[in-house]
Every structure is written in C-alpha cells, then in structure tokens.
Protein backbone atom coordinates (compact mmCIF):
# COMPACT_ATOMS: atom_id res chain seq x y z
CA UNK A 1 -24.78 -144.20 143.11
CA UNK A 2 -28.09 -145.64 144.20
CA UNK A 3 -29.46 -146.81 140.90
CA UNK A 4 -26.01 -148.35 140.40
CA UNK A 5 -26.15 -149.70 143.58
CA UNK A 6 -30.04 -151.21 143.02
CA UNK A 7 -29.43 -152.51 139.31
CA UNK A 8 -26.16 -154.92 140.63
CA UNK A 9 -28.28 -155.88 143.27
CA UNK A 10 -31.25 -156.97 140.60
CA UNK A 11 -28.40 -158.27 138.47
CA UNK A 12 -27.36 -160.53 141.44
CA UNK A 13 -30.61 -161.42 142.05
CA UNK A 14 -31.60 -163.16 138.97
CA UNK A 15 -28.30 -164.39 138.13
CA UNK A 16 -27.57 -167.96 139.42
CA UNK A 17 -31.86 -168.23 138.24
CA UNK A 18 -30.09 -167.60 134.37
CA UNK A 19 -27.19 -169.62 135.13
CA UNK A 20 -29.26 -172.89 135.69
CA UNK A 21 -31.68 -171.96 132.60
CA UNK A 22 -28.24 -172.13 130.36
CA UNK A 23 -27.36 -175.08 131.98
CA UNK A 24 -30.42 -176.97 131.26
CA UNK A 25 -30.08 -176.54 127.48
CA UNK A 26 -27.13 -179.40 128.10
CA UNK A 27 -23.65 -180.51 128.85
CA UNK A 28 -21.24 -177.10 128.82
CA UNK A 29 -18.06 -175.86 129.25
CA UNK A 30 -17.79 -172.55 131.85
CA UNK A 31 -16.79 -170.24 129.01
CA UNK A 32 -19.97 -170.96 127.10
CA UNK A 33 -21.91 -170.06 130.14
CA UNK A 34 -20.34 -166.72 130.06
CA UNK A 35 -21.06 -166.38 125.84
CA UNK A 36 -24.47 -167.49 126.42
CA UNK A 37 -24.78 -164.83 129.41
CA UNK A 38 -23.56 -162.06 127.15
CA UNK A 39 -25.92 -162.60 124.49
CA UNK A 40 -28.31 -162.48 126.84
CA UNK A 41 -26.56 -158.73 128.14
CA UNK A 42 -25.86 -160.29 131.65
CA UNK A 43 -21.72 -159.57 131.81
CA UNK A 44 -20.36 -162.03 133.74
CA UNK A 45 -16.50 -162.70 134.32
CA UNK A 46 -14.90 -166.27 135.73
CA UNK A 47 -14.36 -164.61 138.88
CA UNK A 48 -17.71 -164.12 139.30
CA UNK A 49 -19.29 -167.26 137.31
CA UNK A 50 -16.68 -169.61 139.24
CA UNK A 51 -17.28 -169.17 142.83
CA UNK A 52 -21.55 -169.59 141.75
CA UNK A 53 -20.84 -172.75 139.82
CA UNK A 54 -18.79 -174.16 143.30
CA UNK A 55 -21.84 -173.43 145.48
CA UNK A 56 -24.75 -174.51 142.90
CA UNK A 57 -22.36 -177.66 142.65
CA UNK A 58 -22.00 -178.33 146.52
CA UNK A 59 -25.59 -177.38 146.85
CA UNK A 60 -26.17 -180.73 144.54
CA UNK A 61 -28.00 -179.04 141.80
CA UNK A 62 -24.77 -179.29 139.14
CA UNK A 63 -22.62 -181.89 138.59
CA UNK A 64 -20.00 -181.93 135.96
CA UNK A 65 -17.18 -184.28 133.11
CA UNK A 66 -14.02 -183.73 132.53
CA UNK A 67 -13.97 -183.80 128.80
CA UNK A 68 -10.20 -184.35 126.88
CA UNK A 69 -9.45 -181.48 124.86
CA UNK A 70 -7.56 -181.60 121.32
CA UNK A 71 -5.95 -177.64 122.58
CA UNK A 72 -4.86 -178.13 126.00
CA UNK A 73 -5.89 -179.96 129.27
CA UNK A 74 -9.24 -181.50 129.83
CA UNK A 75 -12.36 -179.23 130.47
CA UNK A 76 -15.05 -179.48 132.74
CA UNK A 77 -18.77 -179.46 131.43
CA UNK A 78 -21.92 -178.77 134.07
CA UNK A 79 -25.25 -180.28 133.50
CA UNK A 80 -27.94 -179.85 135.76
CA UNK A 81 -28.80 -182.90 138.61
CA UNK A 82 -31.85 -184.32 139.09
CA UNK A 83 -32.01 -182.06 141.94
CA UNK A 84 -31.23 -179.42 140.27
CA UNK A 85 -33.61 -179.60 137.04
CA UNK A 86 -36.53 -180.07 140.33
CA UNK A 87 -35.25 -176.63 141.48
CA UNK A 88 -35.34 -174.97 138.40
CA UNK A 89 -39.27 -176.20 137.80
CA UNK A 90 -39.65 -174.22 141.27
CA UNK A 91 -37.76 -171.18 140.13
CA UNK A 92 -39.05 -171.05 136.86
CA UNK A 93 -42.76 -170.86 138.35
CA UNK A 94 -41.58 -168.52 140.77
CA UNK A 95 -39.82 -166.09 138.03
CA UNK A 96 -43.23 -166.05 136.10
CA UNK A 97 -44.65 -164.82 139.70
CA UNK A 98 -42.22 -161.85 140.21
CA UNK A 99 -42.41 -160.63 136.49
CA UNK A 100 -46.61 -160.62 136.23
CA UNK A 101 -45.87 -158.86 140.02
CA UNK A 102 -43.49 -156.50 138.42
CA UNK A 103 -45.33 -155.89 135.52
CA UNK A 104 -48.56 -155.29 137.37
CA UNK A 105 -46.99 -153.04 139.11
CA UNK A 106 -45.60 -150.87 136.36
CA UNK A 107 -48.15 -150.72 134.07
CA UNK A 108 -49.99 -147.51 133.36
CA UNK A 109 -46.74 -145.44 134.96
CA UNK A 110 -45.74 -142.56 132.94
C-alpha cells in the first residue's frame, strides 16, 4: 500500500510539468493530450486531465480555440500563453535539477 501510495504521489507530481511539455509542441485537442500521455505510460483519464487543464487555464498559462468539427460540435484546442511557455523555461530547468538530484542519489545502489 505504501509504494502504491508513493508512486501516485510521484505520478501527481510530475504530471501538470508533462502536461505543459505536450502542450508546447502546439495547438491540441484534450484527447490528444491524453494519447500523447499514454505513449509516454502516464494514464490519464478526462476526469483527471479536465479539472488540471481548468486551473493551468485560470492560472493564465493555457489559453484555448474552439475549432468547428466535420463529426460533431466544435472542439477546444490549448496552446500554451506567453505566460505559460515563461513557466515552462522555469520548470524545465528545474526538472533537469531534480533528475541529476535523483540520479546522484541512486547511483552506485545495488
């Protein structure tokens, strides 16, 4: 129960970090997010990718378009804001930090 308990917190940890790096590749659609999540084995459902894409929104770092669909009602694509492309320089720098501090600390472990 603890490891479980430790690896969703890690998971939770690092996820709205991955969900701005997919963003930043360009304009798309909230189902992509969650393909592009999976390939990278990070299993994320609407329920959870929803309520993250709300707050990153009303924290000013997404904005999004509603794009006309030929299969149904229009969609809504994110793209990064200014502000939030400044944020992600910050957290990318500070992801290199924590992995050279995590690998540091695990190398040589048996």
């Amino acid at each position: 129960m603890l490891v479980e308990n430790t690896q969703t917190q890690m998971r939770k940890g690092i996820l709205e970090y991955c969900i701005l790096c997919v963003i930043a590749k360009g304009e798309i659609y909230a189902s992509d997010i969650i393909a592009e999540l999976k390939k990278a084995q990070l299993l994320v459902v609407e329920g959870t990718l929803y309520p993250l894409l709300t707050r990153l929104k009303n924290n000013g770092l997404l904005s999004y378009n509603w794009v006309e669909s030929t299969s149904g009602p229009p969609r809504k694509y994110y793209v990064l804001s200014p502000e939030g492309q400044e944020v992600l320089k910050h957290l990318d720098k500070t992801w290199q930090e924590l992995f050279f501090a995590v690998q540091t600390s695990i190398e040589g472990r048996k």
